[in-house]
Every structure is written in C-alpha cells, then in structure tokens.
C-alpha atoms as a PDB file:
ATOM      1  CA  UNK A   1       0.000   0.000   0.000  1.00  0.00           C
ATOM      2  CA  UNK A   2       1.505   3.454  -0.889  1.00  0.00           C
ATOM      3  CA  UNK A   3       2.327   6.029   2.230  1.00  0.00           C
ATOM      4  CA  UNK A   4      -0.411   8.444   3.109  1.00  0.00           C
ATOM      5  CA  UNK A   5       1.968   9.746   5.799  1.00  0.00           C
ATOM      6  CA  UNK A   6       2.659  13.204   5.226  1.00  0.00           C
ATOM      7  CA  UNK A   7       5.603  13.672   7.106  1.00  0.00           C
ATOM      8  CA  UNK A   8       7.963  11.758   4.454  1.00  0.00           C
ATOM      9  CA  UNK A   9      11.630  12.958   4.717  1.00  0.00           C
ATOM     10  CA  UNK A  10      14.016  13.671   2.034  1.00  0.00           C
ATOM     11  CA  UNK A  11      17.743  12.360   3.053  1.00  0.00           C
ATOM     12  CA  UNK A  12      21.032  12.657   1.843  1.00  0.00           C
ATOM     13  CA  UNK A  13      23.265   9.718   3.642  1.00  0.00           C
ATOM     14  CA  UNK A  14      26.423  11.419   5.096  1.00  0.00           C
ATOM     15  CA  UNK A  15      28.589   9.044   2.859  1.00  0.00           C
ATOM     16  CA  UNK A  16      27.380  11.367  -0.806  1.00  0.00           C
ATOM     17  CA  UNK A  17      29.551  14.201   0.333  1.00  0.00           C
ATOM     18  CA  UNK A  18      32.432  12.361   1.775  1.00  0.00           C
ATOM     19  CA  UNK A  19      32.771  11.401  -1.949  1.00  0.00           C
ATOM     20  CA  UNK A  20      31.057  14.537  -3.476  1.00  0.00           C
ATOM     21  CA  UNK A  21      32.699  17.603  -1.607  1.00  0.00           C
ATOM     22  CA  UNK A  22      30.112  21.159  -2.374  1.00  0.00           C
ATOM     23  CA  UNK A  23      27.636  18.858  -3.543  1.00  0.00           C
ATOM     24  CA  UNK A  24      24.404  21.124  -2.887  1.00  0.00           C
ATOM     25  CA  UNK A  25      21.053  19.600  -3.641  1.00  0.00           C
ATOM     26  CA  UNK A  26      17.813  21.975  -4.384  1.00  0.00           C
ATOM     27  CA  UNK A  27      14.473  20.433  -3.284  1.00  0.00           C
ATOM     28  CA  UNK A  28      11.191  22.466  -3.588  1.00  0.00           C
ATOM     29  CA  UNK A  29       8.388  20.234  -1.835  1.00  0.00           C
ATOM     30  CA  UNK A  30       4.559  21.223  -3.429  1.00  0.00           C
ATOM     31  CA  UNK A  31       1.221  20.854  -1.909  1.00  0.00           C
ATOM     32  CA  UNK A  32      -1.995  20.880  -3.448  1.00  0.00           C
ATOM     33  CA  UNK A  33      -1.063  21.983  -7.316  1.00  0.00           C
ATOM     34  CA  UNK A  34      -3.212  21.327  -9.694  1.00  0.00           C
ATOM     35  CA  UNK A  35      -1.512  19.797 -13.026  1.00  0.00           C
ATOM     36  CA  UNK A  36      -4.095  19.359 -15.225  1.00  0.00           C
ATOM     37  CA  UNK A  37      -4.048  20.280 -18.884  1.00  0.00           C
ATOM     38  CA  UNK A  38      -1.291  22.186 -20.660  1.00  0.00           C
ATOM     39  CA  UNK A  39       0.135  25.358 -20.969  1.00  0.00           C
ATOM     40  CA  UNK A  40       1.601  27.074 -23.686  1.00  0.00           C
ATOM     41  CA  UNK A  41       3.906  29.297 -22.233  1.00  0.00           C
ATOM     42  CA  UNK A  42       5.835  26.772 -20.970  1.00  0.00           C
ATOM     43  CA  UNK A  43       6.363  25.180 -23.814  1.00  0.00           C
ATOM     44  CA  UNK A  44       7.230  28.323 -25.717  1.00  0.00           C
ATOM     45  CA  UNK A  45       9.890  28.583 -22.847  1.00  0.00           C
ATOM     46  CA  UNK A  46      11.431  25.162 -23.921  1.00  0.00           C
ATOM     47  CA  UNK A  47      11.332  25.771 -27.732  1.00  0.00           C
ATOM     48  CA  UNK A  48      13.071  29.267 -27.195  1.00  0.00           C
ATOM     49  CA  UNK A  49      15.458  27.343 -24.603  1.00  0.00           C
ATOM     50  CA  UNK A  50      15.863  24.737 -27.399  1.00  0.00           C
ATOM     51  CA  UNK A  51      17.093  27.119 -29.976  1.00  0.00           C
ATOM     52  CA  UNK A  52      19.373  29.201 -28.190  1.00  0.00           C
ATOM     53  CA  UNK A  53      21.124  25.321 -27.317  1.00  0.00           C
ATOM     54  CA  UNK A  54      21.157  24.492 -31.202  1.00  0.00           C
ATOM     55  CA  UNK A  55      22.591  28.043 -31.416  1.00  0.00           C
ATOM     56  CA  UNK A  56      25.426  27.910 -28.813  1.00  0.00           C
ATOM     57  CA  UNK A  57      26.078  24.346 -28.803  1.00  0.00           C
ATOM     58  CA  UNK A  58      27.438  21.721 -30.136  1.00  0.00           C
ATOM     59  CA  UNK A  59      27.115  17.798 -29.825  1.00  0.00           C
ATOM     60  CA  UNK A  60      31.361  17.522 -30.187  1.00  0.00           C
ATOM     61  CA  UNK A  61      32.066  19.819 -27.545  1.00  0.00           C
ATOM     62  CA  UNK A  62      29.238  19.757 -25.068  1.00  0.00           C
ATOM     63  CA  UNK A  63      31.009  17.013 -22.968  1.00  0.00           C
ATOM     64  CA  UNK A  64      33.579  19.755 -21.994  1.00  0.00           C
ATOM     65  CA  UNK A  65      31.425  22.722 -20.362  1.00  0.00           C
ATOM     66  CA  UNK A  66      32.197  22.283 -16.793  1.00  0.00           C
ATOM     67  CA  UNK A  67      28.879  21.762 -15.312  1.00  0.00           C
ATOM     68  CA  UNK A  68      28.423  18.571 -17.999  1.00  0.00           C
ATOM     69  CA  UNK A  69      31.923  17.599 -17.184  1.00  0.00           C
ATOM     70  CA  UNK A  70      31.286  17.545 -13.660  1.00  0.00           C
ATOM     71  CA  UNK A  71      28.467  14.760 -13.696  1.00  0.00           C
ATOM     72  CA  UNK A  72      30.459  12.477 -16.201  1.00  0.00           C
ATOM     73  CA  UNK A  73      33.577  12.508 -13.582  1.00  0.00           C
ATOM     74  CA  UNK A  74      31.205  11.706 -11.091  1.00  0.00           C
ATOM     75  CA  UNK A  75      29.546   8.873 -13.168  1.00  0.00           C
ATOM     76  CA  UNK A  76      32.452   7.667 -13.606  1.00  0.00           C
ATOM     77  CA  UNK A  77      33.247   7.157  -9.968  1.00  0.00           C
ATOM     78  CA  UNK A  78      30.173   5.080  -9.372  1.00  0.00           C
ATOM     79  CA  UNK A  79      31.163   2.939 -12.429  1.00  0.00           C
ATOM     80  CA  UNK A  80      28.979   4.408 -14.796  1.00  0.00           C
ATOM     81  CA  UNK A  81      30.530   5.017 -18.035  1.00  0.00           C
ATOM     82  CA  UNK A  82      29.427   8.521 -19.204  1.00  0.00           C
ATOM     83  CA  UNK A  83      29.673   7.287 -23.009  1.00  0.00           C
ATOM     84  CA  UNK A  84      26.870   5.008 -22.019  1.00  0.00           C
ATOM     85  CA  UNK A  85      25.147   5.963 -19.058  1.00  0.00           C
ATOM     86  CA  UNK A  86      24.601  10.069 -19.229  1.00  0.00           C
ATOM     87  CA  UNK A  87      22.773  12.433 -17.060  1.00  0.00           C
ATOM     88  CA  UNK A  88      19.736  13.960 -17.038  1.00  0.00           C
ATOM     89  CA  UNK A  89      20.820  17.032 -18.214  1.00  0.00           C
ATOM     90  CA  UNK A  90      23.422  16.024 -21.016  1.00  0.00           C
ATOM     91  CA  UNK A  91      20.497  14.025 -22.197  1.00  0.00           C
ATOM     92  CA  UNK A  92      18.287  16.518 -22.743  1.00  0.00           C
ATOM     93  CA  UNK A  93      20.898  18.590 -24.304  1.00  0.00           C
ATOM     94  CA  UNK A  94      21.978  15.905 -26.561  1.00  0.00           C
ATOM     95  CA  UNK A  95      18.291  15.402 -27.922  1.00  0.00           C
ATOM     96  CA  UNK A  96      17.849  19.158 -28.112  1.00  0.00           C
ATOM     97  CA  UNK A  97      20.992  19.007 -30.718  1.00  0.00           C
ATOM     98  CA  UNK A  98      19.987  16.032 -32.421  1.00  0.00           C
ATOM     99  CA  UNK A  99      17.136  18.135 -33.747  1.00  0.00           C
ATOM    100  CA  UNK A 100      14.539  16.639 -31.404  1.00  0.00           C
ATOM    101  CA  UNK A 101      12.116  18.815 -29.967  1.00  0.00           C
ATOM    102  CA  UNK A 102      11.117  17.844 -26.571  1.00  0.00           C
ATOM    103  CA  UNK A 103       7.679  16.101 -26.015  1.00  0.00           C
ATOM    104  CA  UNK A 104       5.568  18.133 -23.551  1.00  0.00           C
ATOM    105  CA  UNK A 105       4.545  15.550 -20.532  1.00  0.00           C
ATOM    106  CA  UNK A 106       2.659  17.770 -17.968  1.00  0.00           C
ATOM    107  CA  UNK A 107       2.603  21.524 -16.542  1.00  0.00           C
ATOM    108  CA  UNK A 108       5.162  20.127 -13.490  1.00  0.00           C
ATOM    109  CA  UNK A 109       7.311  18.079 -15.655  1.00  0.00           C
ATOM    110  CA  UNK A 110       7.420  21.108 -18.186  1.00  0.00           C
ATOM    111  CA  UNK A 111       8.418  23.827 -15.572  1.00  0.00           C
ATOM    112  CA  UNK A 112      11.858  21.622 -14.697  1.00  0.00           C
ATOM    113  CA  UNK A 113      12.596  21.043 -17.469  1.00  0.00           C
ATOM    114  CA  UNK A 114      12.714  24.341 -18.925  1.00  0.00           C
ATOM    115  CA  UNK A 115      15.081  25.334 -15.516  1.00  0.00           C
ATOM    116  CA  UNK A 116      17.617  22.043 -16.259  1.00  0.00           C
ATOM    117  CA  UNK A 117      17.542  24.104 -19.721  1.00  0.00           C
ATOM    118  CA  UNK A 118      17.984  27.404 -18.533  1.00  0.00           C
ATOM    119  CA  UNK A 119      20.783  26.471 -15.876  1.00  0.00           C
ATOM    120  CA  UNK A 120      22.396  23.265 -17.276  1.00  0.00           C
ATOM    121  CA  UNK A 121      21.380  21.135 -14.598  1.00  0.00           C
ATOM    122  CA  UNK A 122      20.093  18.371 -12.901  1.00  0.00           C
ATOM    123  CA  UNK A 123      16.137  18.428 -12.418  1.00  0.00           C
ATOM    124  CA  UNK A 124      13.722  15.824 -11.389  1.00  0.00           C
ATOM    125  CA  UNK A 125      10.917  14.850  -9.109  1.00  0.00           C
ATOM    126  CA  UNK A 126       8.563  12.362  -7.719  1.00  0.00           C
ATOM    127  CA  UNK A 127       4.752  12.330  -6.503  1.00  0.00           C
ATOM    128  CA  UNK A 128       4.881  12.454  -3.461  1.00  0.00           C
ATOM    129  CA  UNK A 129       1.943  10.276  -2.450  1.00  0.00           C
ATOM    130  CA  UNK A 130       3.282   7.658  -3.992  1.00  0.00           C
ATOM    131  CA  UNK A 131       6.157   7.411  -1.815  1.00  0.00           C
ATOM    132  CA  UNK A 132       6.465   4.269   0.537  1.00  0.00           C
ATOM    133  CA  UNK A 133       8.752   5.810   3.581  1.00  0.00           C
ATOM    134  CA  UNK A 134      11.478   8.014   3.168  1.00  0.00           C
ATOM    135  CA  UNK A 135      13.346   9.211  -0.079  1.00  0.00           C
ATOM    136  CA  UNK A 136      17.226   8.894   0.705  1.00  0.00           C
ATOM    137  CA  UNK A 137      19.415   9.844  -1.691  1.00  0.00           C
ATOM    138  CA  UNK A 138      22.757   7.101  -1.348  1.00  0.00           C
ATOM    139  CA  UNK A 139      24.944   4.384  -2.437  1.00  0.00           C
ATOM    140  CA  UNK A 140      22.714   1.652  -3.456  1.00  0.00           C
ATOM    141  CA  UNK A 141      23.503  -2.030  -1.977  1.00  0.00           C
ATOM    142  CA  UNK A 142      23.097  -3.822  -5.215  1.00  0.00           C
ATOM    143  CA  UNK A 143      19.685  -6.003  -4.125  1.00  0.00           C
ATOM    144  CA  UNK A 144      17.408  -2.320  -4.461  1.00  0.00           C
ATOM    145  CA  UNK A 145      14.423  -3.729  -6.798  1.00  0.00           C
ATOM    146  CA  UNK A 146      13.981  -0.655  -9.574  1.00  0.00           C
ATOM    147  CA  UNK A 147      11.173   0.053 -12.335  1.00  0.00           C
ATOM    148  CA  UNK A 148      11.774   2.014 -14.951  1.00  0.00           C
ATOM    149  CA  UNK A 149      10.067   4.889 -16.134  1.00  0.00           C
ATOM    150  CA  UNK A 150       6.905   3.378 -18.519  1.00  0.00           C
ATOM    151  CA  UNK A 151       8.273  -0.587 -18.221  1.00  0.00           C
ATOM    152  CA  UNK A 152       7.217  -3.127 -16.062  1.00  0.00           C
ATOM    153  CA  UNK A 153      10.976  -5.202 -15.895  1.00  0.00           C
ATOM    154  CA  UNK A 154      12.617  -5.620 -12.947  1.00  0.00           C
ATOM    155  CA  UNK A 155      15.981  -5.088 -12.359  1.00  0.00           C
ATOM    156  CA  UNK A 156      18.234  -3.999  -9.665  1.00  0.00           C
ATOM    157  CA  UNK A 157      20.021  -1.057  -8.855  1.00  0.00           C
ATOM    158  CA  UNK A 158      24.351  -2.054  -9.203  1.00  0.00           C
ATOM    159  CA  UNK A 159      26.539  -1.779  -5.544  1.00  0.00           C
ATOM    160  CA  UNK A 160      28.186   1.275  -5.451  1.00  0.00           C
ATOM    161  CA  UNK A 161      25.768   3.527  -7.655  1.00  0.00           C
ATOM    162  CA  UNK A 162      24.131   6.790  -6.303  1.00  0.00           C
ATOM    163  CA  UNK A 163      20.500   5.986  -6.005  1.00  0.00           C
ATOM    164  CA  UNK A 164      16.962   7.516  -4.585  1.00  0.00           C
ATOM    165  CA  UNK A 165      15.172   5.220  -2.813  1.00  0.00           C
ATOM    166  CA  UNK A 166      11.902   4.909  -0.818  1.00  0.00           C
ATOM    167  CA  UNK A 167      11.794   2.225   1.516  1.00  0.00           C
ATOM    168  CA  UNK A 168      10.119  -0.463  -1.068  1.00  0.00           C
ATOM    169  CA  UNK A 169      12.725   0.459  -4.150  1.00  0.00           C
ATOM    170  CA  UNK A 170      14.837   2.980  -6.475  1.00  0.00           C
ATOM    171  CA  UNK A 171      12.948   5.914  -7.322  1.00  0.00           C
ATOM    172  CA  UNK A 172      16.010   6.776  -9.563  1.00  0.00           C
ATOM    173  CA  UNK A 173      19.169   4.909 -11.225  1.00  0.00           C
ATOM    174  CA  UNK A 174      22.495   6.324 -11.476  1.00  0.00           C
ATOM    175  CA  UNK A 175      21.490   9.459  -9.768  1.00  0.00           C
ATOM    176  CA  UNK A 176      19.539  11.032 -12.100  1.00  0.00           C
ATOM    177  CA  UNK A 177      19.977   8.930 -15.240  1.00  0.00           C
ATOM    178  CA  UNK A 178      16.599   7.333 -15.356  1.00  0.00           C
ATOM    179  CA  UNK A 179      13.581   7.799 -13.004  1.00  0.00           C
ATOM    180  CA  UNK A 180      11.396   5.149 -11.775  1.00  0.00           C
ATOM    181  CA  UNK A 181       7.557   4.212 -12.886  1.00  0.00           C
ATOM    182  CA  UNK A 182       5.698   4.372  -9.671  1.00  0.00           C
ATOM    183  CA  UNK A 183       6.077   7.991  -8.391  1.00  0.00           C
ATOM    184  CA  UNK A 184       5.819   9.697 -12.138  1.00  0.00           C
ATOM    185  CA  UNK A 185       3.880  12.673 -12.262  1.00  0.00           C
ATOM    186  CA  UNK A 186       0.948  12.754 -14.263  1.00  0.00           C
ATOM    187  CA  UNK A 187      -2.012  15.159 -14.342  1.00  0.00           C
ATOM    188  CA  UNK A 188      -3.921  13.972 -11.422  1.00  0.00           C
ATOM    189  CA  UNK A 189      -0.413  14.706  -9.110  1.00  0.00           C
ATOM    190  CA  UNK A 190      -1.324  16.880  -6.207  1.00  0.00           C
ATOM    191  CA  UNK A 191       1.540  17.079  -3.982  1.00  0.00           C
ATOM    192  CA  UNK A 192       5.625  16.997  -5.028  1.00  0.00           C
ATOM    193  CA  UNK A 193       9.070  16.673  -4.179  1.00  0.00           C
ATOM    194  CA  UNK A 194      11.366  18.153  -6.749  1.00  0.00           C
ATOM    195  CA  UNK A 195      14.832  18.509  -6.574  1.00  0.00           C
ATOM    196  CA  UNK A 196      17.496  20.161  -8.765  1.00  0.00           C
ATOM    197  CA  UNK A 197      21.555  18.832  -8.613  1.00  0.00           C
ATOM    198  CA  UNK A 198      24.528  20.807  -7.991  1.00  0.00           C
ATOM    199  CA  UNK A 199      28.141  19.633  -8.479  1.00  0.00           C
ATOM    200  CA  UNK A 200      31.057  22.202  -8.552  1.00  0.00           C
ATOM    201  CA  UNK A 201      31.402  24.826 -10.250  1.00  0.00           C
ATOM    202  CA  UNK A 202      27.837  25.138  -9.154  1.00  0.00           C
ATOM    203  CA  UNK A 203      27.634  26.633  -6.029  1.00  0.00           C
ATOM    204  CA  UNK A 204      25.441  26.628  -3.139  1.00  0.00           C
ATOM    205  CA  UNK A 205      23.931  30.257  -3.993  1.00  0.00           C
ATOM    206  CA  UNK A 206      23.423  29.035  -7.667  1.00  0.00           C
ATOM    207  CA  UNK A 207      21.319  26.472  -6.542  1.00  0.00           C
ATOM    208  CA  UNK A 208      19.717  28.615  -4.399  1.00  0.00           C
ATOM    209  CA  UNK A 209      18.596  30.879  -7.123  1.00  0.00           C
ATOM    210  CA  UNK A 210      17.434  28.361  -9.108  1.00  0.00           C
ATOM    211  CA  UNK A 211      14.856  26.703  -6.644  1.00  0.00           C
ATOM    212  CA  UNK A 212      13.277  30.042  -5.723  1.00  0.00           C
ATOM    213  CA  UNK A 213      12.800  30.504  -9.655  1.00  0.00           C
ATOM    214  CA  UNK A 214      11.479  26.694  -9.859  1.00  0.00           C
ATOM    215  CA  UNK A 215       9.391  27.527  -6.676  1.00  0.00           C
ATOM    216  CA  UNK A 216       8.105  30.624  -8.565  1.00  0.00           C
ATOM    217  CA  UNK A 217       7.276  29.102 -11.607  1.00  0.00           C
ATOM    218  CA  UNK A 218       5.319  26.339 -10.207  1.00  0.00           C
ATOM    219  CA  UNK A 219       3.112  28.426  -8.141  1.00  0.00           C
ATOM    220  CA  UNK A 220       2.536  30.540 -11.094  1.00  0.00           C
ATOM    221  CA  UNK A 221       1.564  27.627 -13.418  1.00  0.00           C
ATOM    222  CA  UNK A 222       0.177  25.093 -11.003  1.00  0.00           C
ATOM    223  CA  UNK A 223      -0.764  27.050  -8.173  1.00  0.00           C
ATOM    224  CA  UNK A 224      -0.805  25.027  -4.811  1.00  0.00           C
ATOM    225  CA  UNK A 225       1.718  26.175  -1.624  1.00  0.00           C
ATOM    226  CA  UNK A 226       5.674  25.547  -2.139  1.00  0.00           C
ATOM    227  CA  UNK A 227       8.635  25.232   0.270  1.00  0.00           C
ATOM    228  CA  UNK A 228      12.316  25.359  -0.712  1.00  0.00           C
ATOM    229  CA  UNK A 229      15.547  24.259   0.663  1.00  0.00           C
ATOM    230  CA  UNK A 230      19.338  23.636  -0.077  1.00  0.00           C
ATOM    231  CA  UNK A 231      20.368  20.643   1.480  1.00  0.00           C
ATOM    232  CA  UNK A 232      24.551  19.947   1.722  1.00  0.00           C
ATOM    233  CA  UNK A 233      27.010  18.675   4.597  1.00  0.00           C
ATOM    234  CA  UNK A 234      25.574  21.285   6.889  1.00  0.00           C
ATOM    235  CA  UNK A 235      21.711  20.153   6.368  1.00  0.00           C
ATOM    236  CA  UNK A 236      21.274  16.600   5.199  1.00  0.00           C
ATOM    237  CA  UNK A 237      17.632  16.516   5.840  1.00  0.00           C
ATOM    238  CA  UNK A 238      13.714  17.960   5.183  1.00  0.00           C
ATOM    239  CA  UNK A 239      10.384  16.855   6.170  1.00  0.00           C
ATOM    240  CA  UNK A 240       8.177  17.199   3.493  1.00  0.00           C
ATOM    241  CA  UNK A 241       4.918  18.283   6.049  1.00  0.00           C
END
C-alpha cells in the first residue's frame, strides 16, 4: 500500500559528500497543485530554450562545459561510463541538438525542465503520495528492486551507484539517469518533491537561485503552496509536512 503519511523525509546519507565535496542539492516540496491540462507558455519557454542550445552548442564539444563535465567525472566514480550511461541534463541537451524537440509531458514536468535548460542542470521529481517511507538519496547495496520509467521489468540497482530510494525500491538509477515508474507525475499529481543537482562549479547560492525561480514558476503555473531548501554537509535533511 503506498504512504499516506505526510511527514515523508528527504535524506542525503552522510557518505554522498564524503565522496562529493560542495555537492548542494535543491528540493522544492509542493502541496496541493493542480496539473491538469497544458500550458503554452511553458512550452514556448522550452522551444526558445531549445534554440538558443542548437545556437550555442554543439554535440562535439558539449562534454567539456564544466557543469556537464562535472556529472560524467562523477559517473564515472560510481562505475557508470558517461559514453553510455549520461545524465539527465546532457540528455536533454543531446536530444535538443539532435534536432529533437522535446515532447511536452505535464505543466510540473514542463516547468523543470525548462530550468535544467535554462541552468544546465540536474532536475527531477517524484509524486509524493506515492512514496512508501522516506526518499534517501545514497549508495545503493546492489539487491534495491527498480522500475523504470513506462516498463514493467525488474531489475536492480548495481553496488556502489548513487540511487533515490523509498523504503520499497529505487525511485532513480544512477542518480539522475533514469527515473522510476511508480512515483511519475501525471495530471492527477497533487503534492511533489522536486529537486534540482549541484556539483562544482555550481555553487550553493546558484542552486539557491534556481529553486526560488522553480518555486516561482510552479506556483505561477500550477498554483498550490511551495517550500524550498538547499540541502549539503551542513543540512542533510527535510520533512516534506
């Protein structure tokens, strides 16, 4: 049966920053939005965000721009080989200058995004009442059952990776390379955790900025009551009441 606890808490286990020093992790926790239907001036955001990447970018040299750089060294010292596995935000950028446009999901999913876009970074989420316990972010054990996003296989999450995790399963693989199925965000999601990732050169006031304008942005197009918060070595922790 899936949590109806409100008081779910977002971790990050002590042992992420002894290996990832200035990590600083955005989370903005919604209540109540409603994200129904679409919206059009999000997705004009995207398709202007998509042409000044086609404009500025390039597919051989987007692998050295620091803040891309940064999650491929740190893939790579989970195991992950960033010619295979890639984050969430390289991904996106890679699509962008393939010539793909990207495929509008819903108003929430829209609004991050357009900020991974805008800042070159990290952005995800999860519904929050599907969430069974706790979401940790950590090193996975190896045994952590894990659904992919629209598949029904079951695999496990490898030792050593950085996973989220609930207390059932992985809510995400390789840190932010692919989310799970069971706490996507469709258009009856009420209440949210999102989070957006900061490695070095990002700092903690960059990510700062960027989850007051997520914040902003979803209370603008989704309404509902938002909280934000940096967590890092000095504040591991958030309840999501």
């Amino acid at each position: 049966m899936i949590s109806e606890r409100n008081n779910i808490k977002f971790k990050i286990d002590a042992s992420i920053f002894e290996r990832f020093p200035g990590l600083n992790v955005g989370v903005v926790i919604a209540k109540g939005i409603n994200n129904s239907g679409t919206n059009e001036k999000i997705i004009r955001l995207i398709r202007e965000k998509e042409l000044e990447i086609r404009e500025n970018y390039s597919t051989e040299t987007l692998s050295q721009r620091s803040r891309i750089d940064s999650w491929r060294k740190a893939y790579s010292s989970f195991g992950a080989k960033p010619k295979k596995y890639k984050s969430s935000v390289e991904s996106l950028y890679r699509m962008i200058l393939k010539g793909v446009d990207l495929r509008p999901i819903n108003k929430i999913v829209d609004v991050y995004n357009y900020i991974s876009l805008k800042y070159m970074i990290p952005a995800g989420g999860d519904d929050l009442s599907k969430v069974e316990g706790d979401i940790i972010l950590k090193f996975a054990h190896g045994d952590e059952p894990f659904t992919a996003l629209n598949s029904e296989e079951r695999e496990s999450a490898k030792e050593g990776e950085v996973v989220y995790t609930d207390t059932k399963e992985v809510l995400c693989r390789r840190w932010n390379w692919r989310e799970c199925d069971k706490t996507k965000m469709t258009e009856e999601t009420k209440d949210v955790v999102l989070v957006v990732e900061g490695l070095p050169p990002v700092t903690e006031e960059d990510v700062q900025k960027i989850v007051e304008e997520l914040s902003a942005l979803v209370k603008e197009y989704c309404g509902g009551e938002t909280r934000m918060v940096v967590l890092n070595e000095a504040k591991r922790e958030i309840e999501t009441l």
